[in-house]
N, C-alpha and C. Protein backbone atom coordinates (compact mmCIF):
# COMPACT_ATOMS: atom_id res chain seq x y z
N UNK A 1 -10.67 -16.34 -10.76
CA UNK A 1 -9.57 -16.05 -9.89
C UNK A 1 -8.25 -16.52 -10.50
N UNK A 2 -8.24 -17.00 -11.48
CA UNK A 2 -6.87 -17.99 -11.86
C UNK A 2 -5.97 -16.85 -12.68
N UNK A 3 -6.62 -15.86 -13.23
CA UNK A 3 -5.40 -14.25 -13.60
C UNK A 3 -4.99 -13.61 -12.53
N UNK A 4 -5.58 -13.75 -11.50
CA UNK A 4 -5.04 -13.46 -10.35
C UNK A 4 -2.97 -13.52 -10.17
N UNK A 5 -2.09 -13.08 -10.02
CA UNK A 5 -0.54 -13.88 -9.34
C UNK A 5 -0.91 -14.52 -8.28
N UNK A 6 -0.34 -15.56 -7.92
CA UNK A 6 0.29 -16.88 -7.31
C UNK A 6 -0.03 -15.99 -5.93
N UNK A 7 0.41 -14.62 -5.92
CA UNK A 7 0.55 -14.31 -4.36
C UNK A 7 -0.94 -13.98 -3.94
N UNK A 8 -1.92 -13.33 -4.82
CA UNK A 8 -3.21 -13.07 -4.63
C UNK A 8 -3.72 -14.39 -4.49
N UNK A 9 -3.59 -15.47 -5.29
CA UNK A 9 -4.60 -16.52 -5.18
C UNK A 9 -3.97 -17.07 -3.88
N UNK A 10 -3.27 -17.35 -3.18
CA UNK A 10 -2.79 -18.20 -1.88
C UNK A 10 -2.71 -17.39 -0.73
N UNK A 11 -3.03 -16.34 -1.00
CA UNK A 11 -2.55 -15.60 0.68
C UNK A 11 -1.43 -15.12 1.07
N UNK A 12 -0.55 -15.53 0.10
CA UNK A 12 1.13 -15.46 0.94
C UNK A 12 1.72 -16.73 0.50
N UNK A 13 0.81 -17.49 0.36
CA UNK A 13 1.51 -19.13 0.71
C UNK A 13 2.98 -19.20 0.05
N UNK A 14 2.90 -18.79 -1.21
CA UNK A 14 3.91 -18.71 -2.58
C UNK A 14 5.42 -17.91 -1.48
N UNK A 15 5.02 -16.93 -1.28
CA UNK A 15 6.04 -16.20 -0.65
C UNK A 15 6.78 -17.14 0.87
N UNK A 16 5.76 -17.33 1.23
CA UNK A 16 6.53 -18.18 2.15
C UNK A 16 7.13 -19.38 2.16
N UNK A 17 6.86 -19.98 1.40
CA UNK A 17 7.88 -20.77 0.66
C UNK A 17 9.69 -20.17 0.57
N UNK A 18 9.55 -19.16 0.36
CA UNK A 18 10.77 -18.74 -0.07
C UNK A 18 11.68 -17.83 1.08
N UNK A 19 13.07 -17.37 0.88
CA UNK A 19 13.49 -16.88 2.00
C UNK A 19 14.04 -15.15 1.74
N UNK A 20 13.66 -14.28 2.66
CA UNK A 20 13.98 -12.59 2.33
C UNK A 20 15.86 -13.06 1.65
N UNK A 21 16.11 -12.26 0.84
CA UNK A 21 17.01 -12.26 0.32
C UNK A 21 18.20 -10.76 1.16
N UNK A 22 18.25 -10.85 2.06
CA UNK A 22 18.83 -9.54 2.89
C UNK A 22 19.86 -8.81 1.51
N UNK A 23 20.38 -8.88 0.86
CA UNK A 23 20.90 -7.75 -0.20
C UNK A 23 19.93 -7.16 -0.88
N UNK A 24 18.86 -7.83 -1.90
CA UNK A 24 18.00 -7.60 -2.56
C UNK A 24 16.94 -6.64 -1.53
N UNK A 25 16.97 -7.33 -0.49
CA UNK A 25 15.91 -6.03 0.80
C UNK A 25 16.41 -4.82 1.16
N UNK A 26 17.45 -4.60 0.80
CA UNK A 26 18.65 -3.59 1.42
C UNK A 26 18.34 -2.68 0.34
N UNK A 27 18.71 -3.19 -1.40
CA UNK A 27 18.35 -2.58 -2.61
C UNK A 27 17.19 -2.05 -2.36
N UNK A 28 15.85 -2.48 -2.61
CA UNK A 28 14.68 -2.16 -2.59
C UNK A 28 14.35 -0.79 -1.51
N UNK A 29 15.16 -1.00 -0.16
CA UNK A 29 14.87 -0.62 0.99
C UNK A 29 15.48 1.29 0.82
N UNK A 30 16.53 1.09 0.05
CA UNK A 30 17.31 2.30 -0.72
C UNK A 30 16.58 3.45 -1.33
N UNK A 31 15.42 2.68 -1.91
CA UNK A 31 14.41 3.47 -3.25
C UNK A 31 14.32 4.79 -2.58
N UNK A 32 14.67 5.91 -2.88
CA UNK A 32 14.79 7.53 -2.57
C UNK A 32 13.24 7.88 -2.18
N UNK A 33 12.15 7.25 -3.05
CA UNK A 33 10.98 7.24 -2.68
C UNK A 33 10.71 7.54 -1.17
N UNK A 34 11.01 6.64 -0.68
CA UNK A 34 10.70 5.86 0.95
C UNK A 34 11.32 7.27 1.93
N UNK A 35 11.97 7.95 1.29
CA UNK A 35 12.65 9.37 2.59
C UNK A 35 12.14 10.19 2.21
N UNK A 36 11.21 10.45 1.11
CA UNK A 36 10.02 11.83 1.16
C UNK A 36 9.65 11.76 2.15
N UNK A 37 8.85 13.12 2.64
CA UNK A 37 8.28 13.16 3.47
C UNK A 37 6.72 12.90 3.08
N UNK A 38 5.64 12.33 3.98
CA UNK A 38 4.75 12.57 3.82
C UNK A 38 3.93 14.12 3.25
N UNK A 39 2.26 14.45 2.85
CA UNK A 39 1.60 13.42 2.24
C UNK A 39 2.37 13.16 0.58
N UNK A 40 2.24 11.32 0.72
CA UNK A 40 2.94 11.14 -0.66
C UNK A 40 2.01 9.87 -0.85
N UNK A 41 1.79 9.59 -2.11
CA UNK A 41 0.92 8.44 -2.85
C UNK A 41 1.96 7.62 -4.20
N UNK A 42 1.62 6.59 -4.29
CA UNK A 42 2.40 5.88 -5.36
C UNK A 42 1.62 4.77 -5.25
N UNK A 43 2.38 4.25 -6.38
CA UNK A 43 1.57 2.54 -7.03
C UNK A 43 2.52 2.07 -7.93
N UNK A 44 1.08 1.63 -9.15
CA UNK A 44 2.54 0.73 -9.72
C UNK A 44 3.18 1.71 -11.17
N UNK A 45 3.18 3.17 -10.65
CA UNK A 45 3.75 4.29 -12.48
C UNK A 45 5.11 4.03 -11.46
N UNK A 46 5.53 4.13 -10.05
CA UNK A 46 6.94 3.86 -9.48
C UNK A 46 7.53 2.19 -9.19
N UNK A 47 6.24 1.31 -8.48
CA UNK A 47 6.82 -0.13 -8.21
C UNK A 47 6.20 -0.61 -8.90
N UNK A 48 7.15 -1.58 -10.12
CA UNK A 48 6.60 -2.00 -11.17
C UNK A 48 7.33 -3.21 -11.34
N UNK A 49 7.12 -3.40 -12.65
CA UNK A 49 8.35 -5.27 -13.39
C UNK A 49 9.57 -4.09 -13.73
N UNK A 50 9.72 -3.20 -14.46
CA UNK A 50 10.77 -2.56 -14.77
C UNK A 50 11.70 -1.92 -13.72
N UNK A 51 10.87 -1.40 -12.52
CA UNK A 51 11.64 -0.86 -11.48
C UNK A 51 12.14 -2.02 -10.63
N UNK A 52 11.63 -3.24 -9.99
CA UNK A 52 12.12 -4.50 -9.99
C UNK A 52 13.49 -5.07 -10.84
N UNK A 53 12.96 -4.82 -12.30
CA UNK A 53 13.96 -5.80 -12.84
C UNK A 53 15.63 -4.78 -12.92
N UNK A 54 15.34 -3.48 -12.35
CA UNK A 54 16.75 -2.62 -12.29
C UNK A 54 17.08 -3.25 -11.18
N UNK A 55 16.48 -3.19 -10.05
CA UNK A 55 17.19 -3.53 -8.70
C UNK A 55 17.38 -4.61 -8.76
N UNK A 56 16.99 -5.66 -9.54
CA UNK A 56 17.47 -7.13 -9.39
C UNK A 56 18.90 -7.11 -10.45
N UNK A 57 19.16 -6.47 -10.81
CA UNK A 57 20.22 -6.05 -12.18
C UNK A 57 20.91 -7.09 -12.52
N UNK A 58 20.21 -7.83 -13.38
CA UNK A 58 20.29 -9.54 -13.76
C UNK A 58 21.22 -10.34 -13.00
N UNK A 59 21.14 -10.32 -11.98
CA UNK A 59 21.75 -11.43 -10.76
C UNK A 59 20.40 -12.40 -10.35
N UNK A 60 20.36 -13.37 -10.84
CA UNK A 60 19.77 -14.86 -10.66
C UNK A 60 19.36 -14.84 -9.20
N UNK A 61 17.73 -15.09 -9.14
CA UNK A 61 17.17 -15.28 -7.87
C UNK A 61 16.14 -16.22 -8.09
N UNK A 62 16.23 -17.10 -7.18
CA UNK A 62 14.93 -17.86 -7.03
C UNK A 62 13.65 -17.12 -6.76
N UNK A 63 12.71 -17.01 -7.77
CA UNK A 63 11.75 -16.25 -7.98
C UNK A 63 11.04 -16.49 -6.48
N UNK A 64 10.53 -17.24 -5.58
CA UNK A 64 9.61 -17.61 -3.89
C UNK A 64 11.14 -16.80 -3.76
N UNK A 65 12.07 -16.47 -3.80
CA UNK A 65 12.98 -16.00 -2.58
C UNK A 65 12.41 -14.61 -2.71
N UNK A 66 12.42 -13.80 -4.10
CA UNK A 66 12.19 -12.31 -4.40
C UNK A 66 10.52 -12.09 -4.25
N UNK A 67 9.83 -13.21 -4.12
CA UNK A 67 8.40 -12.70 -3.49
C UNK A 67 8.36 -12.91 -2.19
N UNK A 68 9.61 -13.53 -1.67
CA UNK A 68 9.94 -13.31 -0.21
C UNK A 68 10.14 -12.44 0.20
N UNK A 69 10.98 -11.75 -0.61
CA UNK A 69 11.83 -10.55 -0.53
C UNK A 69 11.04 -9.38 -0.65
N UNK A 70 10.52 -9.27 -1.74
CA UNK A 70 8.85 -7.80 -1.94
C UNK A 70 8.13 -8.35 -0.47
N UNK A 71 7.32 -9.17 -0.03
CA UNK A 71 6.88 -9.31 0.95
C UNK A 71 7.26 -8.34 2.10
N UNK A 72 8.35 -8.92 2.53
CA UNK A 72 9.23 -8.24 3.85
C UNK A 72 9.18 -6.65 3.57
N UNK A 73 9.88 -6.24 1.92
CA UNK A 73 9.83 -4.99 1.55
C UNK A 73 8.65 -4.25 1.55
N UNK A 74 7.28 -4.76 1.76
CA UNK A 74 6.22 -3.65 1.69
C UNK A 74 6.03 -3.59 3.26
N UNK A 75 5.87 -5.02 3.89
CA UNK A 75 6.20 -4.97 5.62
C UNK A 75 7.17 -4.06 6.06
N UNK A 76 8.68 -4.14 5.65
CA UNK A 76 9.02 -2.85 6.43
C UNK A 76 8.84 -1.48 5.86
N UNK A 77 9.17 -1.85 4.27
CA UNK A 77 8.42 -0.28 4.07
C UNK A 77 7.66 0.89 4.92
N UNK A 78 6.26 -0.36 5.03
CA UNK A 78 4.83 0.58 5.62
C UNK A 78 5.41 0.61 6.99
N UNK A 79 5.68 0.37 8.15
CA UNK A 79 6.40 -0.31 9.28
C UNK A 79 7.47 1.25 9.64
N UNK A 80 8.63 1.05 8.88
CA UNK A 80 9.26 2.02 8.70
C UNK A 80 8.41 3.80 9.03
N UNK A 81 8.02 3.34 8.23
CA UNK A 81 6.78 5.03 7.88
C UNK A 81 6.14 5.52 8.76
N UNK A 82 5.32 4.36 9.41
CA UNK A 82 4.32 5.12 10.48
C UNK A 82 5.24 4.90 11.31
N UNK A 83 5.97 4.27 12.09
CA UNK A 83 6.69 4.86 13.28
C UNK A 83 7.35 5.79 13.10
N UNK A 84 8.36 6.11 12.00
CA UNK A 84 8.70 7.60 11.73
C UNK A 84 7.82 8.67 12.01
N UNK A 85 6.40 8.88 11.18
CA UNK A 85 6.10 9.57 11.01
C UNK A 85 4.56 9.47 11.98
N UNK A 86 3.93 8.35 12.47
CA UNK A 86 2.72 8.03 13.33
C UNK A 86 2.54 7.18 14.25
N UNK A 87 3.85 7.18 15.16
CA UNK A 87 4.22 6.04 15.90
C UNK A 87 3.42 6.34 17.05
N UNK A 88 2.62 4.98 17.35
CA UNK A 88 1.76 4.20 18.02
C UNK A 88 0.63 4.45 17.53
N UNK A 89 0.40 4.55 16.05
CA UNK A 89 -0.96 4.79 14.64
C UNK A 89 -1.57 3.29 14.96
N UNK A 90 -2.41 2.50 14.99
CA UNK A 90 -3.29 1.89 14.22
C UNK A 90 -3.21 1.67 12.70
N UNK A 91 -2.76 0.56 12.18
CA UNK A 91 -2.54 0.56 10.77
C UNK A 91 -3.66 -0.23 10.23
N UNK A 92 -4.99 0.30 9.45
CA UNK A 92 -5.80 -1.06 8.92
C UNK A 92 -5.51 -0.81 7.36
N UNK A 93 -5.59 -2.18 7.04
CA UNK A 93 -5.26 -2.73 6.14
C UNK A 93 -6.05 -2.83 4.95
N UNK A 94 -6.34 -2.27 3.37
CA UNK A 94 -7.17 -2.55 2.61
C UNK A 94 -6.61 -2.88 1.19
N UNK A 95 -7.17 -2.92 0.31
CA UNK A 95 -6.57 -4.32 -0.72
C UNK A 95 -6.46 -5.11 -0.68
N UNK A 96 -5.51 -5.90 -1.64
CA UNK A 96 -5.43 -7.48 -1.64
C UNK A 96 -4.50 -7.53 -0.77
N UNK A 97 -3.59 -6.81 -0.17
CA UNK A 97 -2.77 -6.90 1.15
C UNK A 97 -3.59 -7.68 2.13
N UNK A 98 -4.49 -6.90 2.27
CA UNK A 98 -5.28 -7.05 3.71
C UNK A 98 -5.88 -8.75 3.97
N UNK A 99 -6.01 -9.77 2.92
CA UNK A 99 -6.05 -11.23 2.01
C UNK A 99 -5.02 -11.91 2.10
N UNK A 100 -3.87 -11.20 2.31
CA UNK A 100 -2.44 -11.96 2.11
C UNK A 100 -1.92 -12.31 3.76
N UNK A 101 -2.44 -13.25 4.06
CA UNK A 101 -1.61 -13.84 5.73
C UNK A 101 -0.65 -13.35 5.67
N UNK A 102 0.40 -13.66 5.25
CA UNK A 102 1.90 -13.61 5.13
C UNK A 102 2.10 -11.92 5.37
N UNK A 103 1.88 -11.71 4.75
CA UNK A 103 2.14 -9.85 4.41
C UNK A 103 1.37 -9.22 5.82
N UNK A 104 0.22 -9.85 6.28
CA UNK A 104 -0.36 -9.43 7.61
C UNK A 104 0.27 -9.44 8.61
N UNK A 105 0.46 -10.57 8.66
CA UNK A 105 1.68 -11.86 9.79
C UNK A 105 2.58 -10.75 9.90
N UNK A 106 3.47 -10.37 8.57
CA UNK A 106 5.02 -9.33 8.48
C UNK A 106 4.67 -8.14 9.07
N UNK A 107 3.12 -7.56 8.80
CA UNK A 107 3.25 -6.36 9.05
C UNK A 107 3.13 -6.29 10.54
N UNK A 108 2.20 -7.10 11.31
CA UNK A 108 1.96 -7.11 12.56
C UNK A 108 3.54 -7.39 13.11
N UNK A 109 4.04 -7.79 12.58
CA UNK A 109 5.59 -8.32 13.73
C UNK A 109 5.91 -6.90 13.75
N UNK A 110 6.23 -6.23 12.76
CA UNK A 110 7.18 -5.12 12.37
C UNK A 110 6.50 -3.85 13.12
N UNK A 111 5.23 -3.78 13.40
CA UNK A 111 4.72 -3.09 14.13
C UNK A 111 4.01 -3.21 15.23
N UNK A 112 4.52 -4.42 16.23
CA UNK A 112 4.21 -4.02 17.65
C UNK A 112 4.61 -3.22 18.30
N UNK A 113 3.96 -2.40 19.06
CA UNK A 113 2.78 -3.37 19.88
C UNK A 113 1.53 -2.73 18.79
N UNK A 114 1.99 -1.40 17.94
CA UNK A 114 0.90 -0.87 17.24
C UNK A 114 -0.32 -1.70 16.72
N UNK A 115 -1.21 -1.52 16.71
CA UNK A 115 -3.03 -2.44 16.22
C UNK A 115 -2.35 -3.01 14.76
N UNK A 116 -2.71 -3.43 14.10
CA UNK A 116 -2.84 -3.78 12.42
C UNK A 116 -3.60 -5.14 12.21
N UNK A 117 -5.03 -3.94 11.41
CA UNK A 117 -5.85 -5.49 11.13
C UNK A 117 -6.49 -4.90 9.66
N UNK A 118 -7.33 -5.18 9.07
CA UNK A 118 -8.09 -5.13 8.06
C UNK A 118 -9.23 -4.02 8.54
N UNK A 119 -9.32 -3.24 7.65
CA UNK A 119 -10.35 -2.56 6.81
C UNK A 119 -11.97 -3.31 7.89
N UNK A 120 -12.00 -4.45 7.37
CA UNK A 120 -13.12 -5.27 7.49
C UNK A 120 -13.91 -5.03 8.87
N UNK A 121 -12.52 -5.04 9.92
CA UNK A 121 -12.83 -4.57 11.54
C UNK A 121 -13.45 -3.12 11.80
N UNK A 122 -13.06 -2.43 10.47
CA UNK A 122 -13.94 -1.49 10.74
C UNK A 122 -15.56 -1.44 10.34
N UNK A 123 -16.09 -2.45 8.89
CA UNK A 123 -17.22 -2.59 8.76
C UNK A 123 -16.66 -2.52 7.54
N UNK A 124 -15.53 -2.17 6.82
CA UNK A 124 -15.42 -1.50 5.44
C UNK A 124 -14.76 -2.76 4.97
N UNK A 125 -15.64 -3.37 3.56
CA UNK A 125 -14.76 -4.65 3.50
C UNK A 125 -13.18 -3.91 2.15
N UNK A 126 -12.07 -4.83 2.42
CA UNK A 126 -11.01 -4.17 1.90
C UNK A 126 -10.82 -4.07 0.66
N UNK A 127 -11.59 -4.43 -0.37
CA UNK A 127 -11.62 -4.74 -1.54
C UNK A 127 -13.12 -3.14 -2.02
N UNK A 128 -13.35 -2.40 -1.04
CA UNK A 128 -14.54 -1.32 -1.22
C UNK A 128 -13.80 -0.51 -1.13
N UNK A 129 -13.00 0.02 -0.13
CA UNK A 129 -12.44 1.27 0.07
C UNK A 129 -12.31 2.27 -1.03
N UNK A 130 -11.22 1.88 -1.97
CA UNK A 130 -11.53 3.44 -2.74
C UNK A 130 -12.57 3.37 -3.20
N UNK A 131 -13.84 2.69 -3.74
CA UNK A 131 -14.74 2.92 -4.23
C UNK A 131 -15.77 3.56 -3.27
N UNK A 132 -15.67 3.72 -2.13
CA UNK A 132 -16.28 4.09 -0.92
C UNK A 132 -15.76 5.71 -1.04
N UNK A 133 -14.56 5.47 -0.93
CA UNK A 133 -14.08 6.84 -1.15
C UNK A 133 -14.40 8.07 -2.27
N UNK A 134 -14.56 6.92 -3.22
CA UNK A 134 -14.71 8.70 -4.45
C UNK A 134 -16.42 8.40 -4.18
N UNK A 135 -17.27 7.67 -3.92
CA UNK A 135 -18.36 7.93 -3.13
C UNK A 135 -18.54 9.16 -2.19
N UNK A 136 -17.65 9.17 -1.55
CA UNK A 136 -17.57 10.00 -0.62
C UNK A 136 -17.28 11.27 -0.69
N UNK A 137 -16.44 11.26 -2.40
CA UNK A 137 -16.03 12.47 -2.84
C UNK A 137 -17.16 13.06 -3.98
N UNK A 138 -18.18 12.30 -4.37
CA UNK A 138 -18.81 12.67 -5.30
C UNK A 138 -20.23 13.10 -4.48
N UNK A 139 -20.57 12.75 -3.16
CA UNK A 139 -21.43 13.30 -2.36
C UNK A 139 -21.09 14.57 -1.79
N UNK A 140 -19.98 14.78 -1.47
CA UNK A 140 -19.55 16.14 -0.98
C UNK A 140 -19.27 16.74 -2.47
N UNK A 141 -19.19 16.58 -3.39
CA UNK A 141 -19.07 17.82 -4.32
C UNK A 141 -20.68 18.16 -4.87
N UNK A 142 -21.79 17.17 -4.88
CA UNK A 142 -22.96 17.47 -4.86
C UNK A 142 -23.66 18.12 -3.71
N UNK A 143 -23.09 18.05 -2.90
CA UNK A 143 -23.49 18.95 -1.91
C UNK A 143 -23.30 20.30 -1.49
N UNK A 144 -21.75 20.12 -2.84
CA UNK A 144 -21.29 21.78 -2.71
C UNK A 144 -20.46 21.91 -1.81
N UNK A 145 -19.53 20.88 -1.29
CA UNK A 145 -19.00 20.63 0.19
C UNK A 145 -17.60 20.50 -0.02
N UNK A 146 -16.19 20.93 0.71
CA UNK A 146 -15.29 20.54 0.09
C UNK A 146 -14.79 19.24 0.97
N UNK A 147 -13.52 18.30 0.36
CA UNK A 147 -13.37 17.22 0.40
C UNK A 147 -12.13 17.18 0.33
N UNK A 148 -11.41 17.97 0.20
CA UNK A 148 -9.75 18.10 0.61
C UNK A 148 -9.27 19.09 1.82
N UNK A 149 -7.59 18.99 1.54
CA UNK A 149 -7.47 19.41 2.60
C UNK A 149 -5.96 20.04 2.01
N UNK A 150 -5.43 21.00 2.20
CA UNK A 150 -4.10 21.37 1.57
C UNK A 150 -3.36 21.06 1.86
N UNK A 151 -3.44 20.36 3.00
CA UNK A 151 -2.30 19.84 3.67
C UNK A 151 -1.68 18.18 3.37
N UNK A 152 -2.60 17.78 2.91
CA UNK A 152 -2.95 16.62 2.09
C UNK A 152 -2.42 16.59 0.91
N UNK A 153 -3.36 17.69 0.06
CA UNK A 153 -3.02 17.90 -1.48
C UNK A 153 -2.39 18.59 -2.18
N UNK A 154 -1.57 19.97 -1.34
CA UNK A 154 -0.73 20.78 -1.43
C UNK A 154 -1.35 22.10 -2.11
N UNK A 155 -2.86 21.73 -2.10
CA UNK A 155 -3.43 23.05 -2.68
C UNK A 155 -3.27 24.12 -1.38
N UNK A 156 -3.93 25.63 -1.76
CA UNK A 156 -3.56 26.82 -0.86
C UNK A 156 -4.85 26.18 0.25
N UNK A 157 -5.84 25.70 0.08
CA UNK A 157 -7.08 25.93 0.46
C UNK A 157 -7.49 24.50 0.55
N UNK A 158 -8.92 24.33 1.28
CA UNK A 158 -9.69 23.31 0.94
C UNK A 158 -10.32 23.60 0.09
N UNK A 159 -10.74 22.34 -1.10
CA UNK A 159 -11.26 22.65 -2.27
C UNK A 159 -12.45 21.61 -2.52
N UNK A 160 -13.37 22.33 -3.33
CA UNK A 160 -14.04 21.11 -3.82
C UNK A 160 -13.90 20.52 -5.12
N UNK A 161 -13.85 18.77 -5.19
CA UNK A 161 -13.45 17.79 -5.86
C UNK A 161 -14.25 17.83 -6.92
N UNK A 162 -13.68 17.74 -8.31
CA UNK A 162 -14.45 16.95 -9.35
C UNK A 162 -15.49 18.42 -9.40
N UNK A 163 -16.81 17.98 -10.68
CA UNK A 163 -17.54 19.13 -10.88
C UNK A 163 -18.60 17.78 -11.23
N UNK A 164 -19.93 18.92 -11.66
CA UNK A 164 -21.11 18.07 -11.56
C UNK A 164 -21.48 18.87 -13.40
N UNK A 165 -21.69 17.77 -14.44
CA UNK A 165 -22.09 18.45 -15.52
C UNK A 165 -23.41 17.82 -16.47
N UNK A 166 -24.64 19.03 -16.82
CA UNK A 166 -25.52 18.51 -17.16
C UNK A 166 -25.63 18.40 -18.89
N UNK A 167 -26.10 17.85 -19.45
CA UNK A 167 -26.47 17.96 -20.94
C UNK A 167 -27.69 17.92 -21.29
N UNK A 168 -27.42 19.05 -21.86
CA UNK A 168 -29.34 18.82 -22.86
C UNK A 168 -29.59 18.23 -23.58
């Protein structure tokens, strides 16, 4: 566990230590990303050390303030979104998010009275999910079954995922 960051191994603890930086949240909060419309997916090819280190644009921060600061920013981020777009959704939680008090704690404030708990409450522990998932996608394409949805993936149709290939 010790390659883990400071914020995975403690829960939050690291972040809370420190205080949201309201300019730096404002920056982040800006990212053009965040006003697409849904369905949209990202990680870290958009939130990264490089996309970070633009918006911090070498102005000196106490590093617990700016993991204060990402904290709050994925809390309102996600927060932001589903009430826009799924207000009074149920939000469960999977990843190392779903591990992090702090980030739980943020998200539940930001979205009452809406549910938000972990993955886990459903039976699915949060650290399985996508692997559950392309499970899920590699049974329906052996079955010949499709597993999308166009509305989802922007294809014309529902389609089936992935292919099945034998060798002699």
């Amino acid at each position: 566990m010790a390659h883990l960051p400071p914020s995975r191994r403690l829960g939050g603890a690291w972040a809370a230590t420190g205080k949201v930086d309201e300019a730096l949240l404002r920056e982040l909060l800006d990212e053009p990303y965040l006003r697409l419309p849904p369905p949209k997916s990202t990680g870290r090819e958009l939130f990264n050390l490089p996309w970070l280190q633009n918006k911090l644009r070498l102005l000196s921060r106490q590093p617990r303030d700016v993991q204060a600061t990402l904290q709050q920013f994925t809390a309102r981020s996600l927060a932001e979104a589903v009430h826009r777009h799924a207000p009074g959704a149920a939000v469960y939680v999977c990843g190392g998010g779903a591990r992090n008090a702090g980030l739980m704690k943020a998200i539940a404030a930001l979205m009452s009275p809406n549910r938000v708990a972990s993955t886990e409450m459903l039976g699915l522990d949060p650290d399985y999910v996508e692997a559950v998932a392309f499970a899920w996608f590699a049974k329906r394409t052996l079955d010949g079954l499709t597993s999308s949805a166009g509305s989802v993936t922007g294809a014309k149709g529902a389609r089936i995922l992935g292919g099945v290939y034998r060798y002699a």
